[in-house]
PDB file of N, CA and C in Angstrom:
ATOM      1  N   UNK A   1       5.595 -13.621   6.530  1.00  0.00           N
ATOM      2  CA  UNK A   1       4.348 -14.355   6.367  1.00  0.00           C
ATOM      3  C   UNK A   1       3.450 -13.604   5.393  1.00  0.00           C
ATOM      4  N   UNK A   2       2.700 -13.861   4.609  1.00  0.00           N
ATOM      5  CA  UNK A   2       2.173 -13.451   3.373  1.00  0.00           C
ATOM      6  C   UNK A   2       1.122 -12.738   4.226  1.00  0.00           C
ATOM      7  N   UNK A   3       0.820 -12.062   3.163  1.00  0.00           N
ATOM      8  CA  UNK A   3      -0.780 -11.486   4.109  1.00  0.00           C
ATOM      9  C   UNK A   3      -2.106 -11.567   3.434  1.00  0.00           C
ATOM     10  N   UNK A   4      -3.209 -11.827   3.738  1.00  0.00           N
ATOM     11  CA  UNK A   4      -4.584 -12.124   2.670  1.00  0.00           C
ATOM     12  C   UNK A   4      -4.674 -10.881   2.125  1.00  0.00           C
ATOM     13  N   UNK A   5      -4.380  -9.772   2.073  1.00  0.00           N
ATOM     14  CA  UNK A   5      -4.547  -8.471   1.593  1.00  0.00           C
ATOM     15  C   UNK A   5      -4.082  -8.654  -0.094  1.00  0.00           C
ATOM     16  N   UNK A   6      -5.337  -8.275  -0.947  1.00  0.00           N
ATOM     17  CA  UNK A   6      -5.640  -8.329  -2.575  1.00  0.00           C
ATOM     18  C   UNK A   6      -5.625  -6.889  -3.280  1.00  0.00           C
ATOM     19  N   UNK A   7      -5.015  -7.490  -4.610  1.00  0.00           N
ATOM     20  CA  UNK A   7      -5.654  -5.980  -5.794  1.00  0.00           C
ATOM     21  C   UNK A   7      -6.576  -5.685  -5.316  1.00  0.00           C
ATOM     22  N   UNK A   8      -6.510  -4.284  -5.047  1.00  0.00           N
ATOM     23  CA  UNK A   8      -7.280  -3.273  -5.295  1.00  0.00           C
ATOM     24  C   UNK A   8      -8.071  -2.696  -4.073  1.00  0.00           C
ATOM     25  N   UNK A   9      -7.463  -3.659  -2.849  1.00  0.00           N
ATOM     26  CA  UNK A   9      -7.937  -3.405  -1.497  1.00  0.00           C
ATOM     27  C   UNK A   9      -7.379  -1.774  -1.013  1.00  0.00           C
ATOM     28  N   UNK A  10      -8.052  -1.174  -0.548  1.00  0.00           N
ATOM     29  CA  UNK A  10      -7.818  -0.331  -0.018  1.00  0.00           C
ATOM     30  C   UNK A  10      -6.944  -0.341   1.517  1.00  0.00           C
ATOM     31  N   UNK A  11      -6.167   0.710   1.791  1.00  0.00           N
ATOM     32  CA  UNK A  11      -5.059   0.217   3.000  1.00  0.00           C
ATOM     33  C   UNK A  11      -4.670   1.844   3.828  1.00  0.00           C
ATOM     34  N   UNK A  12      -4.453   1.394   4.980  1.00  0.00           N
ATOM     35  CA  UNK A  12      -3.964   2.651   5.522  1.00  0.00           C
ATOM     36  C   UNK A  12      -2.269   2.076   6.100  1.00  0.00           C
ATOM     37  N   UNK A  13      -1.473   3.449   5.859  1.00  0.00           N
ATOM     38  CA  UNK A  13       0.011   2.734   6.594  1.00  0.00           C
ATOM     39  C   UNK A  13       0.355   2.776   7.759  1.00  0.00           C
ATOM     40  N   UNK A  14       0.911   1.997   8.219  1.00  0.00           N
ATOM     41  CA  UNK A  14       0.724   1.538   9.988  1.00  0.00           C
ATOM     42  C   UNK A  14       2.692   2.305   9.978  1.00  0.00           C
ATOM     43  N   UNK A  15       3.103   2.720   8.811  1.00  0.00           N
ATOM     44  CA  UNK A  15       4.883   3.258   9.179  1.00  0.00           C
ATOM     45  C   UNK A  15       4.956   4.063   7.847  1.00  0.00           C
ATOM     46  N   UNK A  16       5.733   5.162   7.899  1.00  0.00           N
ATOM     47  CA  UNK A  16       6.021   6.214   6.645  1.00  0.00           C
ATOM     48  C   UNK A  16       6.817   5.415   5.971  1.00  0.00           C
ATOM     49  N   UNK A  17       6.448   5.986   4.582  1.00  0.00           N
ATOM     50  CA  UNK A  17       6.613   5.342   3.624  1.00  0.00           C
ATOM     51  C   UNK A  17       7.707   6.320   2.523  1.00  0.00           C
ATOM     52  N   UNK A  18       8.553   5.805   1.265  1.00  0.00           N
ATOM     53  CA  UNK A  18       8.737   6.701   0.561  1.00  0.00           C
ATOM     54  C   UNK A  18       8.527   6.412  -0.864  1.00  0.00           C
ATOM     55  N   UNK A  19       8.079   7.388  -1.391  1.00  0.00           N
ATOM     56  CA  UNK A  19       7.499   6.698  -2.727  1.00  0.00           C
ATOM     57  C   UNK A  19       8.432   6.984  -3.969  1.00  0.00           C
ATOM     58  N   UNK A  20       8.410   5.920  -5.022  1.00  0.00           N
ATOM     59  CA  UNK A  20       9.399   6.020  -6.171  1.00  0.00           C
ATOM     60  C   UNK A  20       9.723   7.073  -6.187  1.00  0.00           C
ATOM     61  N   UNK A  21       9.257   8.325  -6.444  1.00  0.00           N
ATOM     62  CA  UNK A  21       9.630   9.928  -6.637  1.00  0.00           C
ATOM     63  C   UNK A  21      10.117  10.734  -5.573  1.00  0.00           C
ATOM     64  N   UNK A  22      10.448   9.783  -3.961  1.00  0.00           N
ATOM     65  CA  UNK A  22      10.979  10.510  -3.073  1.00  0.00           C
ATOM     66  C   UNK A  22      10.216  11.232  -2.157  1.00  0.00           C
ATOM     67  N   UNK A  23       8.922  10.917  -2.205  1.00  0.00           N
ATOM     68  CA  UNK A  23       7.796  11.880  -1.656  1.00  0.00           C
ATOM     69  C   UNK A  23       7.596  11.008  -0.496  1.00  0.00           C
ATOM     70  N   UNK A  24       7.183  11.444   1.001  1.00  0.00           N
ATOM     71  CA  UNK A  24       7.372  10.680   2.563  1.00  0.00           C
ATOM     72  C   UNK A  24       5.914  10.785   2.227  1.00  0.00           C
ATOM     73  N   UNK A  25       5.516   9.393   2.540  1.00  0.00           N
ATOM     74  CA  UNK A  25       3.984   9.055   2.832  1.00  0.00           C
ATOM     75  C   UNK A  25       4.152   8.968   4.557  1.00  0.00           C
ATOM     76  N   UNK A  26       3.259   9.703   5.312  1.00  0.00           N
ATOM     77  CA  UNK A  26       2.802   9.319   6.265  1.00  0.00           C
ATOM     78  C   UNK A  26       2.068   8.358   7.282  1.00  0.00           C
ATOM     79  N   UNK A  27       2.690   8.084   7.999  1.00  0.00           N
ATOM     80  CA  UNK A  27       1.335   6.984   8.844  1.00  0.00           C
ATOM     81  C   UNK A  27      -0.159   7.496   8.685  1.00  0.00           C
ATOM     82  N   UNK A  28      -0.699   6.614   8.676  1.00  0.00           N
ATOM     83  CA  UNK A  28      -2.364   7.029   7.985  1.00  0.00           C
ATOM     84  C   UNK A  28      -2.594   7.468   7.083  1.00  0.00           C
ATOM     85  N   UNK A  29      -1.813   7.922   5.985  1.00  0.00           N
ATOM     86  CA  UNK A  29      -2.116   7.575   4.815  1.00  0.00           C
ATOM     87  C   UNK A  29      -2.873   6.779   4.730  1.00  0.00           C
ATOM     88  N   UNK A  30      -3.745   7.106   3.317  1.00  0.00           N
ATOM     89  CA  UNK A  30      -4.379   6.163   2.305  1.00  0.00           C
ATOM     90  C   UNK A  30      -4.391   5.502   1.420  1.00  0.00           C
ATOM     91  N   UNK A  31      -4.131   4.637   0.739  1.00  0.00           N
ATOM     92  CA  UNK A  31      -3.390   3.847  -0.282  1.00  0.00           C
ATOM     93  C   UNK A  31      -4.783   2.863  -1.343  1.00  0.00           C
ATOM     94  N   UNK A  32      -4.077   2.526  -2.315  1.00  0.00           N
ATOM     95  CA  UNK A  32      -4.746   1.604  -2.780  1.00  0.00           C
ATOM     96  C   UNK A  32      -3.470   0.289  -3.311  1.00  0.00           C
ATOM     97  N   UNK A  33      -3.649  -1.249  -3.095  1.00  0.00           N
ATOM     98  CA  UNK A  33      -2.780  -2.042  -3.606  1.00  0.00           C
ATOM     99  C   UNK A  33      -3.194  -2.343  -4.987  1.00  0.00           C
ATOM    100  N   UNK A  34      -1.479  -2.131  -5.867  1.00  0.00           N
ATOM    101  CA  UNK A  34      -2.307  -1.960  -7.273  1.00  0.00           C
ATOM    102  C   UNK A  34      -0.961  -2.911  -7.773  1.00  0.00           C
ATOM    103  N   UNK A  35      -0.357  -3.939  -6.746  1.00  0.00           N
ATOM    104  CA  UNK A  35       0.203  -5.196  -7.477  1.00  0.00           C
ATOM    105  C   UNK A  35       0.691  -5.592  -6.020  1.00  0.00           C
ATOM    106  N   UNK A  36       0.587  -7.163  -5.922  1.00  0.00           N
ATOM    107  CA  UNK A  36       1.538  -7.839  -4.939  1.00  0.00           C
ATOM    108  C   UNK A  36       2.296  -8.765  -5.591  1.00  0.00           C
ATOM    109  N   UNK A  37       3.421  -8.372  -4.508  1.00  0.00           N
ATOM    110  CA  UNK A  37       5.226  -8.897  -5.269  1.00  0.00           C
ATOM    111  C   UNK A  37       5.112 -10.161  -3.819  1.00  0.00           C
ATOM    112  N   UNK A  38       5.831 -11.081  -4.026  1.00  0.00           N
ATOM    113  CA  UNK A  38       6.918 -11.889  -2.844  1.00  0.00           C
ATOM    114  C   UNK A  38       4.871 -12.999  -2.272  1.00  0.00           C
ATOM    115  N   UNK A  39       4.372 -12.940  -3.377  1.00  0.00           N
ATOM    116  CA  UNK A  39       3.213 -13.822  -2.831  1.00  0.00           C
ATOM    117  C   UNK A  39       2.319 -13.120  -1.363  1.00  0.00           C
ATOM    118  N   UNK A  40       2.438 -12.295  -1.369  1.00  0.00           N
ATOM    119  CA  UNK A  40       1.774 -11.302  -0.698  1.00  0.00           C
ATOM    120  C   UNK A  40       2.348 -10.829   0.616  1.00  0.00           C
ATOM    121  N   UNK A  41       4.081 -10.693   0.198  1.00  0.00           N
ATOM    122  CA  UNK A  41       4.862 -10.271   1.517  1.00  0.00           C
ATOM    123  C   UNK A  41       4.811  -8.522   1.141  1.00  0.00           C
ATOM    124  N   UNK A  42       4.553  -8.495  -0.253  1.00  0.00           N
ATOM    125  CA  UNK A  42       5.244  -6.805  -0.291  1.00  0.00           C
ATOM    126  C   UNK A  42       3.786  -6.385  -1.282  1.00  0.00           C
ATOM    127  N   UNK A  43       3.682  -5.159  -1.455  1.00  0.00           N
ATOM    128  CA  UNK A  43       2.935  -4.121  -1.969  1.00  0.00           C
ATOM    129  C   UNK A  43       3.262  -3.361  -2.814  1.00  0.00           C
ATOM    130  N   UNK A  44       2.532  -2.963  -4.013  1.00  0.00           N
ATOM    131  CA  UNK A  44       2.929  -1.840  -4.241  1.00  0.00           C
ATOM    132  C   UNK A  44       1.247  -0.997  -4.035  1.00  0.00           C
ATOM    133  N   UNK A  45       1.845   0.355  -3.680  1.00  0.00           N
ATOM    134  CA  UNK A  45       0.512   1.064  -3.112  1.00  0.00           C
ATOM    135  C   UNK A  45       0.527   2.112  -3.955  1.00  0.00           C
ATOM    136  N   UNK A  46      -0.556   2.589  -4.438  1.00  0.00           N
ATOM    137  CA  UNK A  46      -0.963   4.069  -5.210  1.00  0.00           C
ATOM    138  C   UNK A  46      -1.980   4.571  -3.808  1.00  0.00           C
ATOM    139  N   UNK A  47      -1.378   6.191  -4.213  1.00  0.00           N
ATOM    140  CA  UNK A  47      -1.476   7.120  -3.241  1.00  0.00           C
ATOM    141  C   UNK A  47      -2.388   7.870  -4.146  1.00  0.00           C
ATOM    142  N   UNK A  48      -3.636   8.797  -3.652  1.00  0.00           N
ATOM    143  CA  UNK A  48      -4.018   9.867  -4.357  1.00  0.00           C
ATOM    144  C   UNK A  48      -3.011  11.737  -4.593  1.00  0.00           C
ATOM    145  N   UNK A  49      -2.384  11.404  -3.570  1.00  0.00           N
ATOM    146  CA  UNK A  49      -1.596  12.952  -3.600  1.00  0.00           C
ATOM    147  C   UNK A  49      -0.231  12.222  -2.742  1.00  0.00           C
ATOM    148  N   UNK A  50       0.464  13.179  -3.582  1.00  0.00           N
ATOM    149  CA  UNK A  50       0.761  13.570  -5.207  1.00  0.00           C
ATOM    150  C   UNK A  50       0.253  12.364  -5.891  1.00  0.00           C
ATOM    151  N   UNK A  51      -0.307  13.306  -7.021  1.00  0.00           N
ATOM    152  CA  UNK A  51      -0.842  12.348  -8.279  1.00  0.00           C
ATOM    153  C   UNK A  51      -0.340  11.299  -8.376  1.00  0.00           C
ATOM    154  N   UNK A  52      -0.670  10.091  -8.287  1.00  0.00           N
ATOM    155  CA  UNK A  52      -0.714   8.628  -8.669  1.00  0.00           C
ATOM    156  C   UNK A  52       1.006   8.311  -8.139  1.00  0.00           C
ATOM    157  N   UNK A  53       1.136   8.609  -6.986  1.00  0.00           N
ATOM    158  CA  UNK A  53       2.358   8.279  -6.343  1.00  0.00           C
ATOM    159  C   UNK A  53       2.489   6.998  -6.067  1.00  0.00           C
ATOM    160  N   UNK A  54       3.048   6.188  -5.989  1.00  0.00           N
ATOM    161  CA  UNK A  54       3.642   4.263  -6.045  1.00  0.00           C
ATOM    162  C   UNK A  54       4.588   4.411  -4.845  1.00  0.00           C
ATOM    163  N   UNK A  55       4.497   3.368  -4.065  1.00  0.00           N
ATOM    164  CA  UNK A  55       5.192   2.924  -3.141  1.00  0.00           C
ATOM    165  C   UNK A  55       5.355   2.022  -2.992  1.00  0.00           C
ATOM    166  N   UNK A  56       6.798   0.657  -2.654  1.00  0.00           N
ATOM    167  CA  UNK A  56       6.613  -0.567  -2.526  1.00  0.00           C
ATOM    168  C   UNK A  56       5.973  -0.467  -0.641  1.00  0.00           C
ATOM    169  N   UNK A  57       5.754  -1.137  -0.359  1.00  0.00           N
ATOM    170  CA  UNK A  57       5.368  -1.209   1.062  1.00  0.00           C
ATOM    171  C   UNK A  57       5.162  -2.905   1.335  1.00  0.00           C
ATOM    172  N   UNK A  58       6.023  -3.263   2.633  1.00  0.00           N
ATOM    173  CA  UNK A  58       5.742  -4.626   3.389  1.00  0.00           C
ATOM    174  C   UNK A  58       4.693  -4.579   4.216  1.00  0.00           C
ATOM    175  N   UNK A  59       4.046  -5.564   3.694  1.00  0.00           N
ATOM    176  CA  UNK A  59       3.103  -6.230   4.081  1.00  0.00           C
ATOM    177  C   UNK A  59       2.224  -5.432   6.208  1.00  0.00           C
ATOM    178  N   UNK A  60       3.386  -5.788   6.660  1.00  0.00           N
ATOM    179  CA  UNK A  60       3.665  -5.465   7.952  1.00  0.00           C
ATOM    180  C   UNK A  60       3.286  -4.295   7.966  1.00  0.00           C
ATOM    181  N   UNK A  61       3.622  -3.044   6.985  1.00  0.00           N
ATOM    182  CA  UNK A  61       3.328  -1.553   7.265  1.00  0.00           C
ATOM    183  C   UNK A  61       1.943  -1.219   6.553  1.00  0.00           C
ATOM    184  N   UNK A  62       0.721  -2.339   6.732  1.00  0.00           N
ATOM    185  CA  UNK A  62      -0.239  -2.086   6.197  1.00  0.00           C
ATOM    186  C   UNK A  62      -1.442  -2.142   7.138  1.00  0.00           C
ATOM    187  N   UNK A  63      -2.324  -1.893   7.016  1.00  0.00           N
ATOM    188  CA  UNK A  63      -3.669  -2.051   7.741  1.00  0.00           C
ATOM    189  C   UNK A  63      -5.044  -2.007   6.507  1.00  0.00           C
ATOM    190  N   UNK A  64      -5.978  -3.102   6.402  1.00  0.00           N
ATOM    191  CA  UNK A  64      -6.697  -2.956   5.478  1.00  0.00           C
ATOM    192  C   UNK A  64      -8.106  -1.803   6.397  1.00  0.00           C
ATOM    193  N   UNK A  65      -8.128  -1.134   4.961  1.00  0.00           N
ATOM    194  CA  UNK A  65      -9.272  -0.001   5.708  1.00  0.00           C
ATOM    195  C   UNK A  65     -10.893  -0.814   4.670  1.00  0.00           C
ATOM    196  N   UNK A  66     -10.782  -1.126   3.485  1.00  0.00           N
ATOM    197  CA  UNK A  66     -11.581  -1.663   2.810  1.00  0.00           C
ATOM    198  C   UNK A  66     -11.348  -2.634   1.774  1.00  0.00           C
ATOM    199  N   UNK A  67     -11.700  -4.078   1.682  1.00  0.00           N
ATOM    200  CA  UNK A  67     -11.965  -4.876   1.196  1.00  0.00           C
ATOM    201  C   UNK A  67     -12.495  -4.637  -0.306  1.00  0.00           C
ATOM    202  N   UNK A  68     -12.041  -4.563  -1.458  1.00  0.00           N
ATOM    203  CA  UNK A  68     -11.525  -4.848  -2.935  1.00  0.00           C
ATOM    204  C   UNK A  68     -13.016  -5.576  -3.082  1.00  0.00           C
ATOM    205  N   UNK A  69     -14.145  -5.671  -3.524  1.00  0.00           N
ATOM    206  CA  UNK A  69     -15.323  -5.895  -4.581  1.00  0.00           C
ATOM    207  C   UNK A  69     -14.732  -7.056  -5.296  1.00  0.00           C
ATOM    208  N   UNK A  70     -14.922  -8.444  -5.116  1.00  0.00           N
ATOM    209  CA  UNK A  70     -14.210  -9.812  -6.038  1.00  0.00           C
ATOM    210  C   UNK A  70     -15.480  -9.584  -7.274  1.00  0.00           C
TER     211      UNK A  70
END
């Protein structure tokens, strides 16, 4: 099921994650969504540490912490 979650919303992860470069994001992590794939089933998330780390992430392993400024 798609989720209302937009560019540039801010997100925390509700399940560890691993990011393109192999690096384990943790639950509670912090994220930012900086593209949605599958009409808003999947994510991709930028991490602040490690530097500008990318993760795809489903929908499901997200929690919005702040709402994206339209």
């Amino acid at each position: 099921m798609p989720s209302d979650l937009r560019d540039l919303d801010r997100v925390t992860l509700t399940a560890a994650e691993v990011t393109d470069d192999g690096f384990t994001m943790v639950v509670g992590t912090e994220g930012t969504i900086v593209d949605i794939r599958r009409d808003g089933v999947d994510f991709e998330v930028e991490f602040a540490e490690p530097v500008s780390a990318l993760a795809p992430v489903a929908a499901a392993d997200l929690r919005p912490v702040k709402r994206a400024v339209a």
